[in-house]
N, C-alpha and C. Protein backbone atom coordinates (compact mmCIF):
# COMPACT_ATOMS: atom_id res chain seq x y z
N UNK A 1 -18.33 0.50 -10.16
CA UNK A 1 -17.80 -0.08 -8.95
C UNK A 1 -16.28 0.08 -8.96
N UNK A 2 -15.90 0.43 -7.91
CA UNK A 2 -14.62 -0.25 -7.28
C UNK A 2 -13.67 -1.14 -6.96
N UNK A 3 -12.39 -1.26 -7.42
CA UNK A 3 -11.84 -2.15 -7.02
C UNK A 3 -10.70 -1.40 -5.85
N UNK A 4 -11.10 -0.70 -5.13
CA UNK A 4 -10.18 -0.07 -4.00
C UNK A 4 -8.81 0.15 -4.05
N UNK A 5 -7.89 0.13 -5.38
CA UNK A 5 -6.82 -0.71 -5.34
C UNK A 5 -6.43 0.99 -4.93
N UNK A 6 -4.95 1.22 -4.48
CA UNK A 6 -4.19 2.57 -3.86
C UNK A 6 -3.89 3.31 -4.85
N UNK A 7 -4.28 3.04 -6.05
CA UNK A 7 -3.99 3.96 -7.95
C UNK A 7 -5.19 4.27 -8.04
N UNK A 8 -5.89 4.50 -7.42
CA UNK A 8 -7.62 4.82 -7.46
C UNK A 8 -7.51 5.99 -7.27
N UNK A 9 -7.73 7.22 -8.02
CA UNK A 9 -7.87 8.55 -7.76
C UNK A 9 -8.45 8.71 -6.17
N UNK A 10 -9.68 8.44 -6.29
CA UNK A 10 -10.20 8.59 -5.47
C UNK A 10 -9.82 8.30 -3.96
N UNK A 11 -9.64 6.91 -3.98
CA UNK A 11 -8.96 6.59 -2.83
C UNK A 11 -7.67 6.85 -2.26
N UNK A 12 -6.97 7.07 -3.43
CA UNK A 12 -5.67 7.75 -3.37
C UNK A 12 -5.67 8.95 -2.44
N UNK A 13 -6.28 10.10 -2.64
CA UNK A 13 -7.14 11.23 -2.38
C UNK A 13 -7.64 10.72 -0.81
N UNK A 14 -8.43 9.81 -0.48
CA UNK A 14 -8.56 9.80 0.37
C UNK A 14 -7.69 9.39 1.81
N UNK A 15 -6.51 8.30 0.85
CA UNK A 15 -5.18 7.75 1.80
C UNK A 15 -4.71 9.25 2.12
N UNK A 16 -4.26 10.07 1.55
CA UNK A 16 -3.17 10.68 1.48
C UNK A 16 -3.33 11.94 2.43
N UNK A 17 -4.98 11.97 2.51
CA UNK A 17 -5.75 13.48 3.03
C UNK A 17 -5.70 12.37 4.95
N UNK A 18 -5.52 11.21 5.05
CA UNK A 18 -5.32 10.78 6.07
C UNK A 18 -4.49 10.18 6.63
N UNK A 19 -3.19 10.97 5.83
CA UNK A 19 -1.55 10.97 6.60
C UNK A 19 -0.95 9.87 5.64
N UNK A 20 -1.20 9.51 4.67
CA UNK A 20 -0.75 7.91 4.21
C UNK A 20 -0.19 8.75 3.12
N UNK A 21 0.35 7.62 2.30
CA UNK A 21 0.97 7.56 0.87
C UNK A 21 1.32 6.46 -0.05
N UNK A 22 0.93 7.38 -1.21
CA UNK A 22 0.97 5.83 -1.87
C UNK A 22 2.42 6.23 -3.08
N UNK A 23 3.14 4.49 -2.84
CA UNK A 23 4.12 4.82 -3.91
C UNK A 23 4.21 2.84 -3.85
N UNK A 24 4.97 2.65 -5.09
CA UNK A 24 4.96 1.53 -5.93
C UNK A 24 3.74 1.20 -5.77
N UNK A 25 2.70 1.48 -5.80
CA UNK A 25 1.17 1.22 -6.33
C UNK A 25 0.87 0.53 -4.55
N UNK A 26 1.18 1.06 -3.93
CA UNK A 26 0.41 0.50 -2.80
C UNK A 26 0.55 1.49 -1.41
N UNK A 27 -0.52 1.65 -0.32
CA UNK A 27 -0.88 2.32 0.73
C UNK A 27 0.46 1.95 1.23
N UNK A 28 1.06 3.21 1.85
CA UNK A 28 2.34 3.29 2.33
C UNK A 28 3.32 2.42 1.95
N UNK A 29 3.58 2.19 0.73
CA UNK A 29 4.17 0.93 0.28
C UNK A 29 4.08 -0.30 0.45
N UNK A 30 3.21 -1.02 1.30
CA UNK A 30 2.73 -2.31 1.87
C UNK A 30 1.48 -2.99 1.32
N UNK A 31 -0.06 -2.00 1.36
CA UNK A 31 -0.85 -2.58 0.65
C UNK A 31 -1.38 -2.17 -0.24
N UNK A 32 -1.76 -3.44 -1.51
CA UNK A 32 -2.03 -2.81 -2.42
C UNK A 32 -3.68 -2.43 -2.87
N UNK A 33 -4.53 -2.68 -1.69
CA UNK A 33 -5.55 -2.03 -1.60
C UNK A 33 -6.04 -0.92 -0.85
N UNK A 34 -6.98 0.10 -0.44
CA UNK A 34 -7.33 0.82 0.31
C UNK A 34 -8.13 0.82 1.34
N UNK A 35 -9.01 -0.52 1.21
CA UNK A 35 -9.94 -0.59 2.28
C UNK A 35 -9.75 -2.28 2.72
N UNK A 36 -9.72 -2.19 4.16
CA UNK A 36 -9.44 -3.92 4.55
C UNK A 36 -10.06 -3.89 6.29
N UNK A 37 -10.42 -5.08 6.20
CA UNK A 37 -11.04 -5.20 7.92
C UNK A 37 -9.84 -5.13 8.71
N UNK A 38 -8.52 -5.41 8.10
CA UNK A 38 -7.69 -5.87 9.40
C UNK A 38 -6.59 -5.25 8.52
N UNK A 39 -5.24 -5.59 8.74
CA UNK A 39 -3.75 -4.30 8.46
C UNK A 39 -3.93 -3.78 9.33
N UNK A 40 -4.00 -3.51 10.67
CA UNK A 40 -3.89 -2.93 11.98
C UNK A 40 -2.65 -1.75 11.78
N UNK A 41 -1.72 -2.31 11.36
CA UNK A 41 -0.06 -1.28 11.36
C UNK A 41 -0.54 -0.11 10.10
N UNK A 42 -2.00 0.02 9.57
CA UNK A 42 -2.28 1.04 8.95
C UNK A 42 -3.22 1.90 9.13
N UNK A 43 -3.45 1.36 10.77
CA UNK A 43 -4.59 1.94 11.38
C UNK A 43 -4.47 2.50 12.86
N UNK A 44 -5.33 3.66 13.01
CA UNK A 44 -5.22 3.85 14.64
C UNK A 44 -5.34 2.41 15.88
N UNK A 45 -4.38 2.67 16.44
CA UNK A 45 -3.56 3.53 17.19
C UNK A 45 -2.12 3.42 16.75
N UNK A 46 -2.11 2.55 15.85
CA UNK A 46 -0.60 2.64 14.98
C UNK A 46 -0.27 3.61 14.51
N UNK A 47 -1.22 4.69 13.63
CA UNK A 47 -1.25 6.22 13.26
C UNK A 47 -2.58 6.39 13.71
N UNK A 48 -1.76 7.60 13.50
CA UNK A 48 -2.52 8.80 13.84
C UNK A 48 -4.07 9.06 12.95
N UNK A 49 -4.59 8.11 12.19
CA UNK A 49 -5.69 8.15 11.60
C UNK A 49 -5.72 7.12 10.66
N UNK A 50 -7.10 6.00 10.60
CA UNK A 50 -6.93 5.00 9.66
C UNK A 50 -6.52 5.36 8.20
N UNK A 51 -5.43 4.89 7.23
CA UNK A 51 -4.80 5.30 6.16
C UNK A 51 -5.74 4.57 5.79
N UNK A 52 -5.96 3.29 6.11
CA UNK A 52 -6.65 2.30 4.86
C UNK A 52 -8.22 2.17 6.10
N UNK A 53 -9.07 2.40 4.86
CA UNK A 53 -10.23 2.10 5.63
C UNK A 53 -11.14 1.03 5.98
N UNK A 54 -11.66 0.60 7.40
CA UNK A 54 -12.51 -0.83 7.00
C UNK A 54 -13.76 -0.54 6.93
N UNK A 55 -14.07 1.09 6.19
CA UNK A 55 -15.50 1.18 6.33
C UNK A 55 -15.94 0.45 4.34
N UNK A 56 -17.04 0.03 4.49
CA UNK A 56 -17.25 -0.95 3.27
C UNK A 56 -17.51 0.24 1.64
N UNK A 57 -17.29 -0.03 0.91
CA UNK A 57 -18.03 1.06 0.18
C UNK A 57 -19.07 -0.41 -0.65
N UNK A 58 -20.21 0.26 -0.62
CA UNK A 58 -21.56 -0.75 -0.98
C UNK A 58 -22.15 -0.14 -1.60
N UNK A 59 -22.58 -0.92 -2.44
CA UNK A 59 -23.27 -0.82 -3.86
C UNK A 59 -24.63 -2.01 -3.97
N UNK A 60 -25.08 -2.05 -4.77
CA UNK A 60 -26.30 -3.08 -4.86
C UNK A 60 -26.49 -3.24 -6.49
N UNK A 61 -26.54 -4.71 -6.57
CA UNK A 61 -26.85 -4.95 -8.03
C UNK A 61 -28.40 -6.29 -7.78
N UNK A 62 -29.18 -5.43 -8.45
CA UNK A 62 -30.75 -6.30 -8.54
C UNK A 62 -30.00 -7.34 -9.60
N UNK A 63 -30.33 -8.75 -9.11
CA UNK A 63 -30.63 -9.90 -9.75
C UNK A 63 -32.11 -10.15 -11.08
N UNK A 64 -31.64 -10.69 -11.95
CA UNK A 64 -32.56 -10.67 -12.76
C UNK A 64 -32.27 -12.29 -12.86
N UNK A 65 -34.06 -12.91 -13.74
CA UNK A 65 -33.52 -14.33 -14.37
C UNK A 65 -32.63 -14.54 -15.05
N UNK A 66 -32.14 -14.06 -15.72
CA UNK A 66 -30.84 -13.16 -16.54
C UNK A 66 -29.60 -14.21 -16.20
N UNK A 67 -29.30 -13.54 -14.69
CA UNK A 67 -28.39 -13.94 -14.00
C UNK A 67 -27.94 -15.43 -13.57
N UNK A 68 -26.68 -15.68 -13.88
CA UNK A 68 -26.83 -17.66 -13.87
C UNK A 68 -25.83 -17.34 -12.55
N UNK A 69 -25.06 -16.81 -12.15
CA UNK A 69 -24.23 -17.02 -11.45
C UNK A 69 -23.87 -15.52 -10.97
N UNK A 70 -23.35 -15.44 -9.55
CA UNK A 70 -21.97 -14.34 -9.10
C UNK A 70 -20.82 -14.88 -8.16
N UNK A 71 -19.85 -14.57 -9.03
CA UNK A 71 -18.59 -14.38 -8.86
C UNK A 71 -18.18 -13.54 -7.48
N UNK A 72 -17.37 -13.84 -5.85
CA UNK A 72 -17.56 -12.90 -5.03
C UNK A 72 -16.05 -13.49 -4.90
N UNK A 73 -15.01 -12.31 -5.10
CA UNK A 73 -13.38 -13.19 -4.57
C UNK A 73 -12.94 -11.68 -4.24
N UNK A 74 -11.86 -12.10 -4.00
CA UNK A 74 -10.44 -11.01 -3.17
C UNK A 74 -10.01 -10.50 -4.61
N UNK A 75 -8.83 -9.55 -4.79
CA UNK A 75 -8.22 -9.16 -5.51
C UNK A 75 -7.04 -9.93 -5.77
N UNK A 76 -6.82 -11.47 -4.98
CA UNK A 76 -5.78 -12.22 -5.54
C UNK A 76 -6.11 -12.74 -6.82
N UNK A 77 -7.76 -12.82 -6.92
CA UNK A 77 -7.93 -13.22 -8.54
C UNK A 77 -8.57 -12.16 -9.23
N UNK A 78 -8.64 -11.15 -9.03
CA UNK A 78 -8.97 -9.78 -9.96
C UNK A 78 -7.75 -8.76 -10.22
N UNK A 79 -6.60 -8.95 -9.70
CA UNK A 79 -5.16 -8.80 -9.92
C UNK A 79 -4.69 -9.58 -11.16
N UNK A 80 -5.20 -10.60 -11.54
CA UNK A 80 -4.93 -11.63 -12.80
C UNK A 80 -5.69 -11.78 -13.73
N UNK A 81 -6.61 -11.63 -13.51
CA UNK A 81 -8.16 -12.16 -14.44
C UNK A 81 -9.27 -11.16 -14.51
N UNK A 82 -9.26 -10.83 -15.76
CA UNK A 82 -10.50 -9.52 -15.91
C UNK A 82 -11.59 -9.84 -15.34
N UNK A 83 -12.61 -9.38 -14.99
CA UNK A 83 -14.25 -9.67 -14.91
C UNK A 83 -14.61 -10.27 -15.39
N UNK A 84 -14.78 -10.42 -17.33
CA UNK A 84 -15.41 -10.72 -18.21
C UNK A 84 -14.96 -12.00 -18.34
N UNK A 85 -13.40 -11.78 -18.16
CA UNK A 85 -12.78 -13.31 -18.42
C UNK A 85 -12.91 -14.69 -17.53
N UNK A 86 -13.39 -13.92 -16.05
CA UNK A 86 -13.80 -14.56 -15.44
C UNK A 86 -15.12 -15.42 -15.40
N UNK A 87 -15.93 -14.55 -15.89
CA UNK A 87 -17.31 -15.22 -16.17
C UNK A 87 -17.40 -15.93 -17.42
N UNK A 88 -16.31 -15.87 -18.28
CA UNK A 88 -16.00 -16.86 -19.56
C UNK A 88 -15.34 -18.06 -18.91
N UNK A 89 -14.65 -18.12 -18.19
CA UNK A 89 -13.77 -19.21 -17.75
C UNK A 89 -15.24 -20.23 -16.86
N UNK A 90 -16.25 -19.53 -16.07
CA UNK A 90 -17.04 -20.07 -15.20
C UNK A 90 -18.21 -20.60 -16.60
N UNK A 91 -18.37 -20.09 -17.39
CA UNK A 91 -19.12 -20.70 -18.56
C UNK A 91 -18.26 -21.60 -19.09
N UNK A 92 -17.25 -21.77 -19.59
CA UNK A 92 -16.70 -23.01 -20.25
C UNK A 92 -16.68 -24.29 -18.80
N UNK A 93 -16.65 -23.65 -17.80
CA UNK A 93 -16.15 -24.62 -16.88
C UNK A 93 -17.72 -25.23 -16.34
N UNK A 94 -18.82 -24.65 -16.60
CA UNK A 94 -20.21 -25.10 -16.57
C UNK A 94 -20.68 -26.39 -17.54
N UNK A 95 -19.99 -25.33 -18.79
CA UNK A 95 -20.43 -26.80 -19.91
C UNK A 95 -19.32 -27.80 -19.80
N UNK A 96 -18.36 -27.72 -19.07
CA UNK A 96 -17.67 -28.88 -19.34
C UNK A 96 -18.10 -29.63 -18.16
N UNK A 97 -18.76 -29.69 -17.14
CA UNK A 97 -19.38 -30.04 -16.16
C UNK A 97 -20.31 -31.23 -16.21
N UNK A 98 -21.49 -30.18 -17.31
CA UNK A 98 -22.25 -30.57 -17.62
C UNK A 98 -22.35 -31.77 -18.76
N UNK A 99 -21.24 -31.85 -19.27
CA UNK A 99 -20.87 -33.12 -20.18
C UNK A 99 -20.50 -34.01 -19.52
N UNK A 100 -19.58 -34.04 -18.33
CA UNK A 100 -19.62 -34.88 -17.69
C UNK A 100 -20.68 -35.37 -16.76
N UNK A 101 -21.48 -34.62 -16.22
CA UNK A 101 -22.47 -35.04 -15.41
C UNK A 101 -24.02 -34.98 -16.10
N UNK A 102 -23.85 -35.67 -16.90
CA UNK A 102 -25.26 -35.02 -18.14
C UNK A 102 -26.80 -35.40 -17.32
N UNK A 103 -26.51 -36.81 -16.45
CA UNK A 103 -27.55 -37.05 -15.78
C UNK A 103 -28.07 -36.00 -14.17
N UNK A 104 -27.43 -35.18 -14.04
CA UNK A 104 -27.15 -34.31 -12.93
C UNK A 104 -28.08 -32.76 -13.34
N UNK A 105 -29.38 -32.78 -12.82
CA UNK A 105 -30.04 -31.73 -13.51
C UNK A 105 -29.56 -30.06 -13.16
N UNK A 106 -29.34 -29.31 -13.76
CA UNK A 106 -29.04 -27.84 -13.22
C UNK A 106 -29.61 -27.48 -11.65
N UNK A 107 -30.89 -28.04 -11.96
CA UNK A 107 -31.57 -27.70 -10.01
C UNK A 107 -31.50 -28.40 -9.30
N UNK A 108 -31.07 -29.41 -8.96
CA UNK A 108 -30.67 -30.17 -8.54
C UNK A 108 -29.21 -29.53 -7.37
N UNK A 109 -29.77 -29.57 -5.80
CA UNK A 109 -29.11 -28.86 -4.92
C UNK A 109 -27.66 -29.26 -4.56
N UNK A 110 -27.73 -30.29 -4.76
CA UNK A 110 -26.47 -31.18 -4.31
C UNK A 110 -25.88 -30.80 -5.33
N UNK A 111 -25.91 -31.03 -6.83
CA UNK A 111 -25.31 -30.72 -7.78
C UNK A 111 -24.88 -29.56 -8.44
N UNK A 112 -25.41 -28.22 -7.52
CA UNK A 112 -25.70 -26.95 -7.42
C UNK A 112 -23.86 -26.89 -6.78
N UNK A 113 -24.60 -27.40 -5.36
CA UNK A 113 -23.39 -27.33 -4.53
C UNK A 113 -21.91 -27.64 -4.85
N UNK A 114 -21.64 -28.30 -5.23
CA UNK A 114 -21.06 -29.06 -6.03
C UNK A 114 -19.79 -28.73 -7.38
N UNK A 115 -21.06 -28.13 -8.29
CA UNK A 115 -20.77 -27.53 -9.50
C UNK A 115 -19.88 -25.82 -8.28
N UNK A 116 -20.53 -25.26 -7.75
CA UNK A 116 -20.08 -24.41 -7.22
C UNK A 116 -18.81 -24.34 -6.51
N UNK A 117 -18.58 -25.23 -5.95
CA UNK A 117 -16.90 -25.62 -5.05
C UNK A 117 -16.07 -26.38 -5.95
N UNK A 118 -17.18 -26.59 -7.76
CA UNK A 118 -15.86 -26.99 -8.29
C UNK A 118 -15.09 -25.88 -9.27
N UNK A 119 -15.95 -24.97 -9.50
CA UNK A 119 -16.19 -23.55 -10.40
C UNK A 119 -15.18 -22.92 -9.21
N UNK A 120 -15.44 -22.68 -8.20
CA UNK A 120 -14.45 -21.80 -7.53
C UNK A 120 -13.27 -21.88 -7.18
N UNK A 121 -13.05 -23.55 -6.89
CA UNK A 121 -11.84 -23.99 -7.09
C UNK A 121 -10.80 -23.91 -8.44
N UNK A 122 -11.50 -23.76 -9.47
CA UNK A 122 -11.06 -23.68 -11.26
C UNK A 122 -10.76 -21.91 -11.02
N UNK A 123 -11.38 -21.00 -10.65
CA UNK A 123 -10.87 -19.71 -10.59
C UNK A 123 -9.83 -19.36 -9.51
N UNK A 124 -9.57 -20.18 -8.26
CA UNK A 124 -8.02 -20.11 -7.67
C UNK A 124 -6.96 -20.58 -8.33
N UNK A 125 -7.61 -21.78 -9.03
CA UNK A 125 -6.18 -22.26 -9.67
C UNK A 125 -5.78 -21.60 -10.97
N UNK A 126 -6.82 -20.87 -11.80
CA UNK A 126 -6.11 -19.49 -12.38
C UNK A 126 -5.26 -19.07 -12.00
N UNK A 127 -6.20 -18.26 -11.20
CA UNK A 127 -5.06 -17.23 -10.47
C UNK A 127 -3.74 -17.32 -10.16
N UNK A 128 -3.79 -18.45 -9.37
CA UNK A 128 -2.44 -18.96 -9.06
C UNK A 128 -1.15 -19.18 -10.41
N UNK A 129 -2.02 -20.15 -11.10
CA UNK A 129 -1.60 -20.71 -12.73
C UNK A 129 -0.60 -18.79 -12.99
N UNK A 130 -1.64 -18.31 -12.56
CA UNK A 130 -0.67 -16.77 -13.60
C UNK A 130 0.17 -16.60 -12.21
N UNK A 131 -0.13 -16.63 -11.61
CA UNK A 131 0.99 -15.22 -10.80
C UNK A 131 0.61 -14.71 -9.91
N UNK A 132 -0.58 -15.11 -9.61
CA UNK A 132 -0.82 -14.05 -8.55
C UNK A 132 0.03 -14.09 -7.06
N UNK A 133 0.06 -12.52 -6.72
CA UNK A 133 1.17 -12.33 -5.59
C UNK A 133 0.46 -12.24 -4.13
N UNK A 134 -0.84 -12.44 -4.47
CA UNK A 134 -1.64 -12.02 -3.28
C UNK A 134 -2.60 -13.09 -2.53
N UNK A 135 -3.32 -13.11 -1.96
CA UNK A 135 -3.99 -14.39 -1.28
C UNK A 135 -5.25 -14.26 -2.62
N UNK A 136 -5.75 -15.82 -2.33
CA UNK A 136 -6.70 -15.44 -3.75
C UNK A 136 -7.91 -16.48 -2.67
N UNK A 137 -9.26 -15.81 -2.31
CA UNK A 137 -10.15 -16.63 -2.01
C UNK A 137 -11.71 -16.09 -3.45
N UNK A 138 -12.55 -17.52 -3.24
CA UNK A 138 -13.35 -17.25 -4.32
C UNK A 138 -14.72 -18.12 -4.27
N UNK A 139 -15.75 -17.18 -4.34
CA UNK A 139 -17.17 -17.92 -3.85
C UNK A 139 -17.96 -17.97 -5.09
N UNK A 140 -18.54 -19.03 -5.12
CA UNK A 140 -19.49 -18.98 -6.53
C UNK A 140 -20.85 -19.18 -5.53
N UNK A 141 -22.13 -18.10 -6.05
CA UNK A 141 -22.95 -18.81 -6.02
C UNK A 141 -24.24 -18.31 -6.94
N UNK A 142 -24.67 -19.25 -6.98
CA UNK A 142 -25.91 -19.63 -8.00
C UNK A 142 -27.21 -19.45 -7.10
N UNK A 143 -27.86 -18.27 -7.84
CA UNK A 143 -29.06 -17.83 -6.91
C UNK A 143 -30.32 -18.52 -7.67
């Protein structure tokens, strides 16, 4: 997978073959990703051909029982925080949850809900905590 960012060979390749350029690591110097619904000033009728694209690039990952959780955010918190580290931070922040709420069963919907807006809230305030320069939104959910 992709993280679209404008240092992406690929996408790079594709800004550049559609009038754009990338320098200090971002689409015409402004953004530092390649594909976005909106940046209008990088898109027709502003130029002459969308530089940054809002077509999606999609992928599919099958869920297994396996799976306790996915992680769905912006690049304000994948600009700061690896993948892996992320899903370490959402495991410590599960069991510490769960010590506090010991009477609160895992299936339990409300507590689902819950645990989830408090897990996602703990990965903005990462982000933020480091540095991040960019907007940071972040969805947990538990299938």
């Amino acid at each position: 997978m992709s993280d679209h960012k404008a240092t992406d060979p690929a996408e790079a390749k594709r800004v550049i073959e559609n009038g754009g350029s990338i320098f200090n690591e971002r689409v015409n110097g402004m953004l530092a990703i390649s594909r976005a619904f909106g940046d209008h000033q990088l898109k027709t009728p502003a130029l002459k051909n969308d530089v940054v694209s809002n077509l999606p690039d999609i992928t599919s990952t099958e869920l297994t029982d396996q799976d306790m959780f996915v992680i769905v955010a912006c690049d304000g918190l994948w600009d700061v925080v690896e993948d892996q580290e992320s899903v370490n931070l959402v495991l410590e922040g599960i069991r510490e949850l769960m010590a506090l709420l010991p009477n609160m069963g895992p299936d339990n919907l409300m507590h689902r809900r819950s645990m989830a807006e408090v897990l996602a809230r703990m990965l903005v305030e990462e982000a933020l905590a480091r540095g991040t320069s960019d907007n940071v939104t972040c969805l947990m959910i538990f299938p």
